[in-house]
PDB file of N, CA and C in Angstrom:
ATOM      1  N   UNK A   1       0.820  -1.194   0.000  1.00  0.00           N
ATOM      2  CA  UNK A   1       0.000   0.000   0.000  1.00  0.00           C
ATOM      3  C   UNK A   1       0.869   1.265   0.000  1.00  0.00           C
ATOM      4  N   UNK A   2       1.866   0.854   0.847  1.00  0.00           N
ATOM      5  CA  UNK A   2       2.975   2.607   0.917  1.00  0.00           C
ATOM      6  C   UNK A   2       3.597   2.532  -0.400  1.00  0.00           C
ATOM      7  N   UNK A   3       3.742   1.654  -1.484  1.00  0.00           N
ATOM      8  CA  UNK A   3       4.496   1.976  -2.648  1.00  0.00           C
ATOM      9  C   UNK A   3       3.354   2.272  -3.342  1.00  0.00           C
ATOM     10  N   UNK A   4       2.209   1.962  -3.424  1.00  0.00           N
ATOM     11  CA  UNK A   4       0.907   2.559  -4.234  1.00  0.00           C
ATOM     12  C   UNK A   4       0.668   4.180  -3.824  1.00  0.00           C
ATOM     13  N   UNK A   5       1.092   4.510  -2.746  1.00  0.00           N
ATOM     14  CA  UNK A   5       0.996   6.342  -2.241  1.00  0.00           C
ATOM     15  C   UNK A   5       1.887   6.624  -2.793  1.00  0.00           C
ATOM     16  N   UNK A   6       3.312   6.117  -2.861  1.00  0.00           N
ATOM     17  CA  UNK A   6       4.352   7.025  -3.011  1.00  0.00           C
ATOM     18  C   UNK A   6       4.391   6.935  -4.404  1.00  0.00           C
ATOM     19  N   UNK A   7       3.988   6.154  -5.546  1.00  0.00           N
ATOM     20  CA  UNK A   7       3.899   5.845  -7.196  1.00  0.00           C
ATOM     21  C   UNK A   7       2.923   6.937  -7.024  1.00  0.00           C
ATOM     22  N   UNK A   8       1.577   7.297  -6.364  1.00  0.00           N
ATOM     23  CA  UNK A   8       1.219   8.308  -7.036  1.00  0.00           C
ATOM     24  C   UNK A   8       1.518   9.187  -6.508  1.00  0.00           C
ATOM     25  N   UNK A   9       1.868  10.094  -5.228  1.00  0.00           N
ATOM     26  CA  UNK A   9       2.624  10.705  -5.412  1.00  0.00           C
ATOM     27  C   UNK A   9       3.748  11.401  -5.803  1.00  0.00           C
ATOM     28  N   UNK A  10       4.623  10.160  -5.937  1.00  0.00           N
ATOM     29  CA  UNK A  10       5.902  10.966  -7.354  1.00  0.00           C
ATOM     30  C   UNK A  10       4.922  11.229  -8.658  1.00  0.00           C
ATOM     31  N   UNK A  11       4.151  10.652  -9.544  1.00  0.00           N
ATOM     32  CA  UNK A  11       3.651  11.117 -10.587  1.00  0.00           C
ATOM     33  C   UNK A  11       3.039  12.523 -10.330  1.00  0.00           C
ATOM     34  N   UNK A  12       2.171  12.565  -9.274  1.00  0.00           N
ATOM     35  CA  UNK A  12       1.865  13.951  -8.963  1.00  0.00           C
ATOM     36  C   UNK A  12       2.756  14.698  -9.125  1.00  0.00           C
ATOM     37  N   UNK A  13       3.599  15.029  -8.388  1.00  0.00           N
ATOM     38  CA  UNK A  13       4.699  15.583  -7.781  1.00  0.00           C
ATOM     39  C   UNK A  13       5.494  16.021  -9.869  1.00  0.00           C
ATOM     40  N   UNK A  14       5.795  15.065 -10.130  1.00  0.00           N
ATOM     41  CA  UNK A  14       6.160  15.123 -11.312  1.00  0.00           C
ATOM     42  C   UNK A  14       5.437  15.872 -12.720  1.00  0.00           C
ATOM     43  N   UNK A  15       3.818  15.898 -12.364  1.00  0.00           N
ATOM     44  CA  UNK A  15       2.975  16.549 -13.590  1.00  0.00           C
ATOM     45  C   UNK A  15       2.922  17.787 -13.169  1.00  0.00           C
ATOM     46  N   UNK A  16       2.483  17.872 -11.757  1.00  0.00           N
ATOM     47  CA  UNK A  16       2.825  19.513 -11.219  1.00  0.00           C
ATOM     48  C   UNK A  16       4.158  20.150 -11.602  1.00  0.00           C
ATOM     49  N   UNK A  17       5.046  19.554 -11.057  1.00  0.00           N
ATOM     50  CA  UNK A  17       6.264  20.240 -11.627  1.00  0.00           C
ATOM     51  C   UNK A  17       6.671  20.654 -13.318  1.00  0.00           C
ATOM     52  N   UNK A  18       6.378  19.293 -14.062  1.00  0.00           N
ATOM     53  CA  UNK A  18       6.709  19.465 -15.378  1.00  0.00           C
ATOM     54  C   UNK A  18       5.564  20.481 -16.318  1.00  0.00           C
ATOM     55  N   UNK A  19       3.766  20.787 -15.717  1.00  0.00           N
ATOM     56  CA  UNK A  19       3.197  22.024 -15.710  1.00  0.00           C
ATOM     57  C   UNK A  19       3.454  23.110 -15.217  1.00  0.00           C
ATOM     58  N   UNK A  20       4.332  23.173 -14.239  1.00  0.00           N
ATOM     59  CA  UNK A  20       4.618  24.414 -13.786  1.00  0.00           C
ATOM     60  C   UNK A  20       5.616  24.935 -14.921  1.00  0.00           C
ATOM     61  N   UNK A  21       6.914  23.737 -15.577  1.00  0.00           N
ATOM     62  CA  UNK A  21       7.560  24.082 -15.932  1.00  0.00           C
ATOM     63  C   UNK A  21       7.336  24.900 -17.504  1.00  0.00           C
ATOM     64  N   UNK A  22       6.383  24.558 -17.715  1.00  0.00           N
ATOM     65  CA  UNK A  22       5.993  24.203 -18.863  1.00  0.00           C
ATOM     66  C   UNK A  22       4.974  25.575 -19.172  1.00  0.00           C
ATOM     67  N   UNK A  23       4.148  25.856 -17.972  1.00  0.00           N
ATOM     68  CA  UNK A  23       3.871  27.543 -17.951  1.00  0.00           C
ATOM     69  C   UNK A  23       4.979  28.399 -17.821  1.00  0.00           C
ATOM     70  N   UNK A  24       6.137  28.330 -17.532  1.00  0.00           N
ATOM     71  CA  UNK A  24       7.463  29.200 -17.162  1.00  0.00           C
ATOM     72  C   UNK A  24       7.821  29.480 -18.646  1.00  0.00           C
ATOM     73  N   UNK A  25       8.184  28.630 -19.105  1.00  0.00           N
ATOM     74  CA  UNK A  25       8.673  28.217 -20.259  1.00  0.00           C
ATOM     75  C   UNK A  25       7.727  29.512 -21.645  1.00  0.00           C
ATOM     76  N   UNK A  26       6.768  29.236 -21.428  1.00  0.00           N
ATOM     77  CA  UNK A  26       5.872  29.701 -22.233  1.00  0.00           C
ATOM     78  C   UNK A  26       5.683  31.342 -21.824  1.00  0.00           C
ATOM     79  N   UNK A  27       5.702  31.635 -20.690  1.00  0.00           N
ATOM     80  CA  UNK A  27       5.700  32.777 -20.353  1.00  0.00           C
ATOM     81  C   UNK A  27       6.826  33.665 -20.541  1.00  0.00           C
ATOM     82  N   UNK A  28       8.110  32.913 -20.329  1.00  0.00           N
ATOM     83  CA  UNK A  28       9.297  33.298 -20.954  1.00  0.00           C
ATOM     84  C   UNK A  28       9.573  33.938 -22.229  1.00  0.00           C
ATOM     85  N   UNK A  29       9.215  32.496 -22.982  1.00  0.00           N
ATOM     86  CA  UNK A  29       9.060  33.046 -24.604  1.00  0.00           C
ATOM     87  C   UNK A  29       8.628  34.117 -25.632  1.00  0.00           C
ATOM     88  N   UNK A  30       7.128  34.447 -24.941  1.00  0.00           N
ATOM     89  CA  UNK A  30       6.104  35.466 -24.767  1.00  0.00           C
ATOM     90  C   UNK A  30       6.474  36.872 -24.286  1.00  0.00           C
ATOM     91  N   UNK A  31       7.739  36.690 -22.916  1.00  0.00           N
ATOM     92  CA  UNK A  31       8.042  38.166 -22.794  1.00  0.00           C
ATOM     93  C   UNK A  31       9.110  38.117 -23.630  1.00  0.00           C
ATOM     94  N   UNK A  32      10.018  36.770 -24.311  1.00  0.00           N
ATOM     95  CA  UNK A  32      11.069  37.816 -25.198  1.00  0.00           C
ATOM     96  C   UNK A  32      10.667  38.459 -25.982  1.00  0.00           C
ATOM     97  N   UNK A  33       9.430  37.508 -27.016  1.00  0.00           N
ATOM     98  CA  UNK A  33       8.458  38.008 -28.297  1.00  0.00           C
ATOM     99  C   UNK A  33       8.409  39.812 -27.811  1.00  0.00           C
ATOM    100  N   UNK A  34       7.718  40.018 -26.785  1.00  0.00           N
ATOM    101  CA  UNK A  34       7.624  41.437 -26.708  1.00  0.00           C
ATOM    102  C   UNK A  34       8.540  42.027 -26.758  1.00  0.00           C
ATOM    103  N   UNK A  35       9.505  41.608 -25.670  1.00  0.00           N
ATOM    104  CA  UNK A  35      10.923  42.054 -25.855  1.00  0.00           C
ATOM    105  C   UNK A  35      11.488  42.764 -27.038  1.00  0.00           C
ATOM    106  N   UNK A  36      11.400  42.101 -27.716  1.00  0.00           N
ATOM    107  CA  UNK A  36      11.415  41.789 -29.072  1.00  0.00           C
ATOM    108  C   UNK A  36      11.227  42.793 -30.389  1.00  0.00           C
ATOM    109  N   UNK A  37       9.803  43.272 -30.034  1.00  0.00           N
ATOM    110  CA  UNK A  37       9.288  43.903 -30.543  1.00  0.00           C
ATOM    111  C   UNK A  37       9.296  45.018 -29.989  1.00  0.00           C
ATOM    112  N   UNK A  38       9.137  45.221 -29.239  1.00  0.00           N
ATOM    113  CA  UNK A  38       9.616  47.071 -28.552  1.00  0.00           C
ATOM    114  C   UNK A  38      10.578  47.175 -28.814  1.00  0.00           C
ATOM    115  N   UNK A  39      11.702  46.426 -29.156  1.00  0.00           N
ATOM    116  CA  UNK A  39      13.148  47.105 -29.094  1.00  0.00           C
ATOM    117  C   UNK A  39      13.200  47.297 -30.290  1.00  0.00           C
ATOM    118  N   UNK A  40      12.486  46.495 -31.438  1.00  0.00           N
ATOM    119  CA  UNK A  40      12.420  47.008 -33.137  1.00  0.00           C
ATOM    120  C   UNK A  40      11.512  48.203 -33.291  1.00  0.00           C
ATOM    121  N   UNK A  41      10.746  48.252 -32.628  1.00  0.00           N
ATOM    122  CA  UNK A  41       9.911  49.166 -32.672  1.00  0.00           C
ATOM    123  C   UNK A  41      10.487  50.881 -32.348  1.00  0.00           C
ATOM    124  N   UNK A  42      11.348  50.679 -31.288  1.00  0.00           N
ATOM    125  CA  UNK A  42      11.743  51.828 -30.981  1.00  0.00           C
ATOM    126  C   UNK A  42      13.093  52.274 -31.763  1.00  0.00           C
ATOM    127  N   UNK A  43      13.800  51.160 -32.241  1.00  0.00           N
ATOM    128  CA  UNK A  43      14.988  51.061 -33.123  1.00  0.00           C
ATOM    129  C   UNK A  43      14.164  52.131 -34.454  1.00  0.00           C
ATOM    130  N   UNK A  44      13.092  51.646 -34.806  1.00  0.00           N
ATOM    131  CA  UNK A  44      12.300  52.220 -36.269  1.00  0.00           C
ATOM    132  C   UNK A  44      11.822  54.116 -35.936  1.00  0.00           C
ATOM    133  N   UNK A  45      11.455  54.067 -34.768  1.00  0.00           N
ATOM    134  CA  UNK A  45      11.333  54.824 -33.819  1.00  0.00           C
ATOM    135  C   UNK A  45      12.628  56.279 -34.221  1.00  0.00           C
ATOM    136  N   UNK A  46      13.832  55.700 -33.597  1.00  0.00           N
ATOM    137  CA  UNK A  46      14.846  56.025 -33.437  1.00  0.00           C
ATOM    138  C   UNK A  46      15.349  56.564 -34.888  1.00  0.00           C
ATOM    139  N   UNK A  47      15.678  55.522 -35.430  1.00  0.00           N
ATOM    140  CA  UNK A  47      16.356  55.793 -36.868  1.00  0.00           C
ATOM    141  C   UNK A  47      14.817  57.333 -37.793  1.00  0.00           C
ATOM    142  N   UNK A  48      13.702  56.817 -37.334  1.00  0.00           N
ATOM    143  CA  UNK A  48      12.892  58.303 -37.997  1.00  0.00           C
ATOM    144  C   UNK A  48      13.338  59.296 -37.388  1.00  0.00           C
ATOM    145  N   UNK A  49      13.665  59.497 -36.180  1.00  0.00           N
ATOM    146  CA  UNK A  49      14.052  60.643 -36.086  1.00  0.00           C
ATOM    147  C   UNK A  49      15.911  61.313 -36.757  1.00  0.00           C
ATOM    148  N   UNK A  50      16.797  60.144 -36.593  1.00  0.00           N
ATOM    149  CA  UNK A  50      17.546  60.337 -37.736  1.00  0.00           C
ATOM    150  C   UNK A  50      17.568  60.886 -38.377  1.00  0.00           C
ATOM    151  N   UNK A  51      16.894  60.488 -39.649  1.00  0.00           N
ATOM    152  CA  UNK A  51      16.120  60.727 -40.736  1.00  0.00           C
ATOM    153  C   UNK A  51      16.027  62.296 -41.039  1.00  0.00           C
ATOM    154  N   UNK A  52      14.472  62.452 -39.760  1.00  0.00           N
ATOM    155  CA  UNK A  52      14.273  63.844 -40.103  1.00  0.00           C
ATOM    156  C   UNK A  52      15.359  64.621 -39.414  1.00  0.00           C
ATOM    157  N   UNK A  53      16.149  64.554 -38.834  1.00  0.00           N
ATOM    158  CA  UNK A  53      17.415  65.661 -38.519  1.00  0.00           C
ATOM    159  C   UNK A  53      18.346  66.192 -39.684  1.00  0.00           C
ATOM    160  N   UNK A  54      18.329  65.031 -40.456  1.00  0.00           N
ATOM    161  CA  UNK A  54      18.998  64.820 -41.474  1.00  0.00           C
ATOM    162  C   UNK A  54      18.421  65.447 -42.180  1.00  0.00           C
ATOM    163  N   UNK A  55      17.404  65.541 -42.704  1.00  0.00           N
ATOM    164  CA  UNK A  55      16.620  65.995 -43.735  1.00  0.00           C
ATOM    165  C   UNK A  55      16.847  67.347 -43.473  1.00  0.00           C
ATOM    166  N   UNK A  56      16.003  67.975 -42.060  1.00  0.00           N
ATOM    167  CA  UNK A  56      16.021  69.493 -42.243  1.00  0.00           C
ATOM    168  C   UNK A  56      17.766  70.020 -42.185  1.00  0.00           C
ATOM    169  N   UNK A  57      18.722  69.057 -41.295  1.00  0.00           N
ATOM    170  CA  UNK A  57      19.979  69.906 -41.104  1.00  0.00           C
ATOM    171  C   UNK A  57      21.361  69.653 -42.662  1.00  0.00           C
ATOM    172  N   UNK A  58      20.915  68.649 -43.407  1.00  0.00           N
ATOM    173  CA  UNK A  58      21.599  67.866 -43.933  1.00  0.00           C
ATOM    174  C   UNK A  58      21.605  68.085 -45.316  1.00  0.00           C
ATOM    175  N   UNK A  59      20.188  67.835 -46.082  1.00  0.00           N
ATOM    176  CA  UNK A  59      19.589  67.915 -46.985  1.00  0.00           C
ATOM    177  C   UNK A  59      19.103  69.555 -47.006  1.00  0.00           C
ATOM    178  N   UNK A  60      18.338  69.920 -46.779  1.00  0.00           N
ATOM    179  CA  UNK A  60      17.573  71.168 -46.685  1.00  0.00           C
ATOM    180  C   UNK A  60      18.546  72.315 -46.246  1.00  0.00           C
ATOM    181  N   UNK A  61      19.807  72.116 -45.791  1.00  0.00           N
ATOM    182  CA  UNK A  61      21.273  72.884 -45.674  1.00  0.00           C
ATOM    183  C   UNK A  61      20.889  73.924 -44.161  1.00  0.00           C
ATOM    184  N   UNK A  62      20.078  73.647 -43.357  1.00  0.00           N
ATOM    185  CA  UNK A  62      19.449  74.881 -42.364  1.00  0.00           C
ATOM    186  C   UNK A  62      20.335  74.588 -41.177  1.00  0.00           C
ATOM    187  N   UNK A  63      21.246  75.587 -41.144  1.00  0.00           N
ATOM    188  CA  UNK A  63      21.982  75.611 -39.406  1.00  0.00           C
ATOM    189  C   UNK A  63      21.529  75.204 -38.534  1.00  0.00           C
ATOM    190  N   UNK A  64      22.433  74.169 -37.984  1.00  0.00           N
ATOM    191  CA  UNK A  64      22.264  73.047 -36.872  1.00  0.00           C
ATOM    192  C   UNK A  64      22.764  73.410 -35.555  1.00  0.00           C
ATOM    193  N   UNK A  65      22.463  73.549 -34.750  1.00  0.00           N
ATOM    194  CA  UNK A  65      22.831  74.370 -33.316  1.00  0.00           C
ATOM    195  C   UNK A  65      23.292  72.862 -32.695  1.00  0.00           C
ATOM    196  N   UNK A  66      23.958  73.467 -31.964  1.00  0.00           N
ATOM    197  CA  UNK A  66      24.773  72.298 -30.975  1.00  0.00           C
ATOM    198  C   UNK A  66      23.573  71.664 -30.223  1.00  0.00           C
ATOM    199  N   UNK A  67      22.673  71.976 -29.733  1.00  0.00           N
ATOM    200  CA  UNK A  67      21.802  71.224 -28.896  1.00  0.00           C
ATOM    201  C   UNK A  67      21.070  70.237 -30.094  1.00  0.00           C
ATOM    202  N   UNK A  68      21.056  70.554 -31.042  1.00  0.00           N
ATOM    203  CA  UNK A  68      20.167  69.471 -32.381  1.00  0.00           C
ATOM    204  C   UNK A  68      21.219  68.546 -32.410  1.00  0.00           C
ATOM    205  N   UNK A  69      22.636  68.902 -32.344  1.00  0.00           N
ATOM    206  CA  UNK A  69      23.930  68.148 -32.737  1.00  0.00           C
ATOM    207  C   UNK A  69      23.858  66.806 -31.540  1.00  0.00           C
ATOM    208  N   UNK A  70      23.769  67.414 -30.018  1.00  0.00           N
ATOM    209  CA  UNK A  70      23.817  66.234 -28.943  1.00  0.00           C
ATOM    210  C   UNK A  70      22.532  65.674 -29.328  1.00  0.00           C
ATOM    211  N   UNK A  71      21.338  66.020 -29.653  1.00  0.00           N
ATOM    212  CA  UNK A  71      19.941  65.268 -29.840  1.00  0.00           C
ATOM    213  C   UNK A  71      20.433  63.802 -30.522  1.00  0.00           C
ATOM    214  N   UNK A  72      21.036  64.537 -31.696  1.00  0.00           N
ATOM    215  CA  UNK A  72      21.360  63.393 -32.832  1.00  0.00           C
ATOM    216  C   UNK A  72      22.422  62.133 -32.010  1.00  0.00           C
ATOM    217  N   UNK A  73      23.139  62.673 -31.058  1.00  0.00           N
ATOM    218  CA  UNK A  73      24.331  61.753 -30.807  1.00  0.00           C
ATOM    219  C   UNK A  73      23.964  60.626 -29.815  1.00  0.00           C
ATOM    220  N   UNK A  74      22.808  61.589 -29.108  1.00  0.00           N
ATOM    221  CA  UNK A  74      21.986  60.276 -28.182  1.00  0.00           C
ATOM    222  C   UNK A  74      20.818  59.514 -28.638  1.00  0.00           C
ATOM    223  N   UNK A  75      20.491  59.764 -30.290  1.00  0.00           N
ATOM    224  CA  UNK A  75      19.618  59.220 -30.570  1.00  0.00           C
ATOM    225  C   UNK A  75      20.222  58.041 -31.257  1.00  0.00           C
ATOM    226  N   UNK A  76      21.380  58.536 -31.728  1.00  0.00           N
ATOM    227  CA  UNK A  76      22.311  57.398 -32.896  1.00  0.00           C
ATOM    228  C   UNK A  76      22.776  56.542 -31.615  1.00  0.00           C
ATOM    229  N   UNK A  77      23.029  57.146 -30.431  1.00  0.00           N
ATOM    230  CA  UNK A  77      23.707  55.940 -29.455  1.00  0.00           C
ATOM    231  C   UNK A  77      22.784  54.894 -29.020  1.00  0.00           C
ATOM    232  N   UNK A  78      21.394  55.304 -28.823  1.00  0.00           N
ATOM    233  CA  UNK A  78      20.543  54.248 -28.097  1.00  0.00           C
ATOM    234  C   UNK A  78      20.337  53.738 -29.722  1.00  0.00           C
ATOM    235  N   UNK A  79      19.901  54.231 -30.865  1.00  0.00           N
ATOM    236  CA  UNK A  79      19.851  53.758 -32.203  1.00  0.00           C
ATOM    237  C   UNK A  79      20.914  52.459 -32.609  1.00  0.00           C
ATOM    238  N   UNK A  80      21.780  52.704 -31.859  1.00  0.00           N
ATOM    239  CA  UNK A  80      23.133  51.863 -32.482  1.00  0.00           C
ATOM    240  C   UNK A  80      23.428  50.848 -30.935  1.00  0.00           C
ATOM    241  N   UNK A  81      23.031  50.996 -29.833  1.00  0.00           N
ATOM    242  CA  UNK A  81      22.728  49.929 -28.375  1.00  0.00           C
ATOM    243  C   UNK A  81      21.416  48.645 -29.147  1.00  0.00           C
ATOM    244  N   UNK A  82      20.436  49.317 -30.024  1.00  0.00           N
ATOM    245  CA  UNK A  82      19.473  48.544 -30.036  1.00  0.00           C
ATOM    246  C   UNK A  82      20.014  47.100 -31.350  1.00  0.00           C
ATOM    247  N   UNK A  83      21.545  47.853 -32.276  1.00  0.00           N
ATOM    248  CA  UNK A  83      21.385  47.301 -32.787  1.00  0.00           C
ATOM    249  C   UNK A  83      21.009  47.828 -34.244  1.00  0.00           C
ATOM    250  N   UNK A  84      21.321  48.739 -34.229  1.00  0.00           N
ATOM    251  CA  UNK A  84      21.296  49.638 -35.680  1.00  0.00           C
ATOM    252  C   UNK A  84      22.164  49.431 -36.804  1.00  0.00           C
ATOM    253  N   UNK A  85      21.986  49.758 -38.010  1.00  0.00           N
ATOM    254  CA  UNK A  85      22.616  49.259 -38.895  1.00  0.00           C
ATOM    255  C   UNK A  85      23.413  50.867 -39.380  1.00  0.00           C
ATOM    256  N   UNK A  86      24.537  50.806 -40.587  1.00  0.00           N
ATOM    257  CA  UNK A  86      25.151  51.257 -40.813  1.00  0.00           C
ATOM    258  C   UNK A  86      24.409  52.743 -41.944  1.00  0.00           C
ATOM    259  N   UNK A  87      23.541  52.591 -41.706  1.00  0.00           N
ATOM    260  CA  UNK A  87      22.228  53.709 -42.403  1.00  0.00           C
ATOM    261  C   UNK A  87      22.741  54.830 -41.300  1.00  0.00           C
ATOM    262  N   UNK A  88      22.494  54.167 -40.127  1.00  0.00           N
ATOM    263  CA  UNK A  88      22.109  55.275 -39.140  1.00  0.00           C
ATOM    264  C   UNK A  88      23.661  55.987 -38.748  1.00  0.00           C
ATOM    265  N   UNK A  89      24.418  55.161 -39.057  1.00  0.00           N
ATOM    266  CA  UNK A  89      25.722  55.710 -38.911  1.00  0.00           C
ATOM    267  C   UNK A  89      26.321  57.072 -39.979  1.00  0.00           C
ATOM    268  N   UNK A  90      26.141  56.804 -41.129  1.00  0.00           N
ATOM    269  CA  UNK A  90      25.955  57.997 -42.233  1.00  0.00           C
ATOM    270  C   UNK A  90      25.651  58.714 -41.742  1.00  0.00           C
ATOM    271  N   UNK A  91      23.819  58.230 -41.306  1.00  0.00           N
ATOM    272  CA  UNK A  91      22.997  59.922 -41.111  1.00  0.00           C
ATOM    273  C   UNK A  91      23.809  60.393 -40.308  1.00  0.00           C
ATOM    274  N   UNK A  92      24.364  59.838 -39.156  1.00  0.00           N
ATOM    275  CA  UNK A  92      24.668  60.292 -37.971  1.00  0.00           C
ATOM    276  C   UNK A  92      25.924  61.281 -38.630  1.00  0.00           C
ATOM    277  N   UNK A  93      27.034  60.645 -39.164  1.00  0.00           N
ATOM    278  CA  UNK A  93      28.375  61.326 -39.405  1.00  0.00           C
ATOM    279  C   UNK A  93      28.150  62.743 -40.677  1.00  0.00           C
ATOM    280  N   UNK A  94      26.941  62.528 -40.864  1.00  0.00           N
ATOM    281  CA  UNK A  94      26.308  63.709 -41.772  1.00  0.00           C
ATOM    282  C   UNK A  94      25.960  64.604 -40.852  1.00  0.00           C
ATOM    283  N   UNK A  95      24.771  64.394 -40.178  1.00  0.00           N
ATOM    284  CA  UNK A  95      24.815  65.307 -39.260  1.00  0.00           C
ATOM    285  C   UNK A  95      25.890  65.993 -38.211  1.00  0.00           C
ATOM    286  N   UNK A  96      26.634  65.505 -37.879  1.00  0.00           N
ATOM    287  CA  UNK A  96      27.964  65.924 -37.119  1.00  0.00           C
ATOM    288  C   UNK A  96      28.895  66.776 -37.838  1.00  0.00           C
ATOM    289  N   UNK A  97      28.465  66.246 -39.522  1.00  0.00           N
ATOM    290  CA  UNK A  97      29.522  67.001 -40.064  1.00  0.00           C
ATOM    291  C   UNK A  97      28.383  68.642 -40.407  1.00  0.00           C
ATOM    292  N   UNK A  98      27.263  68.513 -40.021  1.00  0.00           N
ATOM    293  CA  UNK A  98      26.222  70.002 -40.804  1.00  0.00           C
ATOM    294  C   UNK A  98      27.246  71.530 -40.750  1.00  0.00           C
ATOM    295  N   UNK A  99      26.706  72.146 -40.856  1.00  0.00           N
ATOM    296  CA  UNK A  99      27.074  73.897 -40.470  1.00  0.00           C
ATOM    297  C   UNK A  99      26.720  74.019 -38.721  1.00  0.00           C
ATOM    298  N   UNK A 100      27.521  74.797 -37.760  1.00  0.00           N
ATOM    299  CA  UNK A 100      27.083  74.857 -37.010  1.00  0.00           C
ATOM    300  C   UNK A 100      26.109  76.157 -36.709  1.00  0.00           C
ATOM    301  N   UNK A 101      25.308  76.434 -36.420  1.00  0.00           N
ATOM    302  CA  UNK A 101      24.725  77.895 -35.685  1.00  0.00           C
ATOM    303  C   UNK A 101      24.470  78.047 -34.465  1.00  0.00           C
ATOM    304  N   UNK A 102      25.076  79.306 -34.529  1.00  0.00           N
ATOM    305  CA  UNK A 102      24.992  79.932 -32.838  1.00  0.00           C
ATOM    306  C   UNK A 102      23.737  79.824 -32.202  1.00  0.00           C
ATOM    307  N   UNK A 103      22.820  80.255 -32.836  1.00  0.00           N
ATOM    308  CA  UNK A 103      21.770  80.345 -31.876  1.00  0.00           C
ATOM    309  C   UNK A 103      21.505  79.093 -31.557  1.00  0.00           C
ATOM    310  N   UNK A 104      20.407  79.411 -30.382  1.00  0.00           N
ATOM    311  CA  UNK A 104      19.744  78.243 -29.884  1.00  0.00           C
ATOM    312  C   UNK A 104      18.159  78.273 -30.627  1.00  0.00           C
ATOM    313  N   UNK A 105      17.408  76.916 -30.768  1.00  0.00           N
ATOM    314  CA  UNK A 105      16.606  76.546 -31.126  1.00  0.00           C
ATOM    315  C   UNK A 105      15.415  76.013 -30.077  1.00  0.00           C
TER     316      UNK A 105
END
């Protein structure tokens, strides 16, 4: 009779555990997926604003004040932490290279 308790108790013991494991597992996966996706998301995020710095300071030739200049350098840094590609590096060394202007913006 005590090996008939303890057979079902290890099986217990064993489906609980290997369900528990098995919700972990899945829940895991699920927050990298998000993970995942916010960090592309904000990468796409990131690189638009690039973009338009570029555009008005770069393209469009309009004096770039030093405070637009650090904007760009912390946007290309978290841009390029997430995993950015060599697009954003251009814009970036474009913008660094613009006209500077005194004033502030």
């Amino acid at each position: 009779m005590d090996s008939l308790v303890a057979h079902v108790l290890a099986w217990v013991a064993t489906t609980v555990l290997g369900a528990l494991a098995g919700f972990l597992v899945s829940l895991l996966r699920r927050q990298f997926g998000r993970e995942k996706a916010l960090a592309k998301g904000m990468s796409v995020l990131l690189r638009g604003r690039l973009v338009d710095i570029h555009r008005r300071y770069v393209v469009e030739g309009k004096p770039c004040t030093v405070d637009v200049k650090e904007e760009a350098d912390e946007v290309y840094a978290a841009y390029h932490g997430l995993g950015g590609n060599g697009t954003g590096t251009h814009l970036h060394d474009e913008i660094m290279e613009a006209h500077i202007s005194r004033k502030r913006q």
